[in-house]
Protein backbone atom coordinates (compact mmCIF):
# COMPACT_ATOMS: atom_id res chain seq x y z
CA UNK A 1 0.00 0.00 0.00
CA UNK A 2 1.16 3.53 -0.94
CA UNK A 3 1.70 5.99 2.02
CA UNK A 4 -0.77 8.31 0.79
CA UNK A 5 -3.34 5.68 1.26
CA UNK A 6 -1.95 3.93 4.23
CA UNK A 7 0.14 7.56 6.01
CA UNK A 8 2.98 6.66 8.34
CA UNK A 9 2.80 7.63 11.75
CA UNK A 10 6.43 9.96 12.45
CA UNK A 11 7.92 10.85 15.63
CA UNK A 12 6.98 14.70 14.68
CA UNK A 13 3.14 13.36 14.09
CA UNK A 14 3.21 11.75 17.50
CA UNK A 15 4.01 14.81 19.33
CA UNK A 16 0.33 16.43 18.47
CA UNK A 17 -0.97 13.64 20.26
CA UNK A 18 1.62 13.85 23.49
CA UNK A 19 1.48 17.96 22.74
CA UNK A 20 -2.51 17.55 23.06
CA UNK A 21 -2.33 15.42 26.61
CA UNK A 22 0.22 18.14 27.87
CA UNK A 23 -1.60 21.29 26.91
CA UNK A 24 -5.09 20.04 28.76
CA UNK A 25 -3.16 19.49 31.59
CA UNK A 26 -1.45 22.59 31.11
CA UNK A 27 -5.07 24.68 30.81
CA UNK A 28 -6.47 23.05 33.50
CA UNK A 29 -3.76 23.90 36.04
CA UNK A 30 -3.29 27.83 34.13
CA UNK A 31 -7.05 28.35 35.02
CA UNK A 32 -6.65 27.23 39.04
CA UNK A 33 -3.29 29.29 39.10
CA UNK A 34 -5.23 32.77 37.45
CA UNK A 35 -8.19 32.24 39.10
CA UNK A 36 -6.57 32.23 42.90
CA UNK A 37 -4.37 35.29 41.43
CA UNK A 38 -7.87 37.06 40.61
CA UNK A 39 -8.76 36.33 44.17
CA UNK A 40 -5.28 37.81 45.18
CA UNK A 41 -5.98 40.72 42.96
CA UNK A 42 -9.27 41.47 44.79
CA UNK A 43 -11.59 38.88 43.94
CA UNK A 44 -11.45 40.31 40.24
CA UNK A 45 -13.01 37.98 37.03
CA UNK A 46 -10.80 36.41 35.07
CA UNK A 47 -11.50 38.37 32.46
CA UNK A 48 -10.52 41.71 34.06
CA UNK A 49 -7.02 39.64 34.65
CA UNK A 50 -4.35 41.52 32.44
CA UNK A 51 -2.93 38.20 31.69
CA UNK A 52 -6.20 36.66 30.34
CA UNK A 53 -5.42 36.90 26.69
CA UNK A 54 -3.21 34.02 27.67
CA UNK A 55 -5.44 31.05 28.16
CA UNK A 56 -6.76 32.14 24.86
CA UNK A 57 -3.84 31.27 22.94
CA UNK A 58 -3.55 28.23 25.05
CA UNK A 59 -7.05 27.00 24.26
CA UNK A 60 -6.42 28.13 20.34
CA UNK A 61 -3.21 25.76 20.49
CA UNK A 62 -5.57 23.10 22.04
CA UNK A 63 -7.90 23.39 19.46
CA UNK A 64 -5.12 23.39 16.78
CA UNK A 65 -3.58 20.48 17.96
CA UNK A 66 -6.40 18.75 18.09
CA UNK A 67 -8.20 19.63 14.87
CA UNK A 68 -4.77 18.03 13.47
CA UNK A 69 -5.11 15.07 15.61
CA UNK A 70 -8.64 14.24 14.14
CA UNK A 71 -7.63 15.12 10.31
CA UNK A 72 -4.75 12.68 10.69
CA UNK A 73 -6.64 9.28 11.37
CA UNK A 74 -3.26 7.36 11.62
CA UNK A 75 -3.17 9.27 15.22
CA UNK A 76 -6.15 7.61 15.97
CA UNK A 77 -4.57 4.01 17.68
CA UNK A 78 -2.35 6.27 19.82
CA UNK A 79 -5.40 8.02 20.93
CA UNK A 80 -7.17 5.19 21.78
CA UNK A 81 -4.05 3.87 24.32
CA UNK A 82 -3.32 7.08 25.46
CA UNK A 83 -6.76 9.27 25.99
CA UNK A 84 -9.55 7.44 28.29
CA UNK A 85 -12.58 7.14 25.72
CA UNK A 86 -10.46 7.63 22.82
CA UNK A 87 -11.11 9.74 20.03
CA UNK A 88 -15.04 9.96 20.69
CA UNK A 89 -13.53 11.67 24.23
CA UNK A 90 -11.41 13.76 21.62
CA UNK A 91 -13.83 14.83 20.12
CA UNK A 92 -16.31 15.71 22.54
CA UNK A 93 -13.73 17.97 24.58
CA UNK A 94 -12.48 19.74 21.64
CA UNK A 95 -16.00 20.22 21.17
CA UNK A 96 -16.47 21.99 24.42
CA UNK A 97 -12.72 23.78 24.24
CA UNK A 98 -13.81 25.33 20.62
CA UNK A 99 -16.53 26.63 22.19
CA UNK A 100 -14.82 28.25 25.50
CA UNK A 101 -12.48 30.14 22.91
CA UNK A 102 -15.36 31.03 20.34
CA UNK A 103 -17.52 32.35 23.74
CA UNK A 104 -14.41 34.16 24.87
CA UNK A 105 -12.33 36.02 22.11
CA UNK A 106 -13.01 39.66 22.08
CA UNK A 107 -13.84 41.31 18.60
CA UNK A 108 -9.93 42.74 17.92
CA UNK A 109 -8.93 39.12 18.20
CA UNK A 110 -11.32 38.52 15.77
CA UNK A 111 -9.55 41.64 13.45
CA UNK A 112 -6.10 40.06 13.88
CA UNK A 113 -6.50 37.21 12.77
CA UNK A 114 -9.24 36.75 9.12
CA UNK A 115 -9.06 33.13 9.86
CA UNK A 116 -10.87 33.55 12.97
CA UNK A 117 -13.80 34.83 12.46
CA UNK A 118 -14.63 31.90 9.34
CA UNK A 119 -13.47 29.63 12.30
CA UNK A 120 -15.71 30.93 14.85
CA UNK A 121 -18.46 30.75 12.30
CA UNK A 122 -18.11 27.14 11.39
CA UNK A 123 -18.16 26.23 15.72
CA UNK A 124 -21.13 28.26 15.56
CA UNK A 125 -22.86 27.13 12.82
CA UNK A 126 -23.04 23.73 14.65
CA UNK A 127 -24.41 24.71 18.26
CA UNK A 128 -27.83 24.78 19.19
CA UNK A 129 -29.36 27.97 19.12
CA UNK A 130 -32.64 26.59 20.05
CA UNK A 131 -31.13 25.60 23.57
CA UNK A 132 -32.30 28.47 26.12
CA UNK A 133 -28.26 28.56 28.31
CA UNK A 134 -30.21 29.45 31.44
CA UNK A 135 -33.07 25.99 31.18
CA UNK A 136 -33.52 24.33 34.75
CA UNK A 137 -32.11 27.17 35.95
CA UNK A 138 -35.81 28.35 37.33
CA UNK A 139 -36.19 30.57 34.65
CA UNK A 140 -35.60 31.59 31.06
CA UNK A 141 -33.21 34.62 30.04
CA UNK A 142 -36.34 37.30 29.52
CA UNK A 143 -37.53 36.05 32.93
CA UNK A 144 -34.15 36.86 34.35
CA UNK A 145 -33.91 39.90 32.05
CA UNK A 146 -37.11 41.31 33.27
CA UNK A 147 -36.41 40.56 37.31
CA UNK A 148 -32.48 41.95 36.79
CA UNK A 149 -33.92 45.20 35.71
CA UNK A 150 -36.64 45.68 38.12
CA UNK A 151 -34.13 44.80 40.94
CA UNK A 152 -32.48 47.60 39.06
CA UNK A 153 -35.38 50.09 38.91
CA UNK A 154 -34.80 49.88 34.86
CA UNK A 155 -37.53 50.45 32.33
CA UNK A 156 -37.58 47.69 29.82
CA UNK A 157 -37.01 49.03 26.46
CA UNK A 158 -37.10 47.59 22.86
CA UNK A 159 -34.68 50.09 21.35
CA UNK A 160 -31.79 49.08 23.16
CA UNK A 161 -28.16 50.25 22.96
CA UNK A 162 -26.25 47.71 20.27
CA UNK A 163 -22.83 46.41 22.00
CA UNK A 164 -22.31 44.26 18.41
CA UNK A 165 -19.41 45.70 16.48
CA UNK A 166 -20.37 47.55 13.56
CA UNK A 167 -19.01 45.95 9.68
């Protein structure tokens, strides 16, 4: 069988797979360590932390490495022996990492980079809009809406301010 058929698994191709088990680890132990700094820094979100940007490129390398891990199906044995549920696991958590960094990039990361937005779009185009984020949670986003503005003494208005970036 020709290689283009049958692709040879290379020391350099293995890495994405060892890179991949490293950098959740990495994340996982990033996010503790910034979130006790907020707390350190005045119990302050995450996102106010100057440093933030940084677990964005760390979940963009994630999401990288594994996109490459998935394309490459030769991987997919070492995936199996090395990541508990294998690549449906993979897949799932990728899933859920594409969609922390699609939730969380800010609109000039979006500018930097013309590949981002087209990427965003395609994560995007596969989640369920139809899925109301705040279900079971005892009640729906207008009913939340509504009781966040009363506590507020704000009148409800339909011609609210835009925060979308303008094209």
């Amino acid at each position: 069988m020709s290689d283009a058929i049958n692709p040879t698994v290379t020391k350099d191709s293995l890495w994405y797979v060892d890179n991949y088990i490293v950098l959740i680890d990495y994340y996982d132990r990033t996010i503790s360590r910034i979130a006790a700094r907020c707390v350190r820094k005045g119990n302050i979100a995450m996102e106010e932390y100057e440093f933030y940007p940084y677990i964005l490129d760390v979940l963009e390398e994630i999401c990288e490495t594994g996109e490459y891990i998935i394309e490459h199906q030769e991987l997919h044995p070492y995936v199996e022996k090395r990541i508990a549920g294998g690549i449906p696991a993979l897949k799932k958590n990728l899933s859920l990492y594409q969609e922390e960094l699609t939730n969380n990039q800010s609109p000039e990361m979006l500018k930097a980079d013309p590949n981002e937005a087209k990427k965003m779009n395609e994560v995007m185009s596969n989640f369920d809009k139809s899925v109301d984020p705040t279900a079971g949670a005892g009640m729906n986003i207008d009913e939340l809406m509504s009781k966040l503005m009363a506590e507020n003494n704000v009148e409800a208005k339909d011609d609210f301010i835009d925060t979308k970036p303008q094209s």
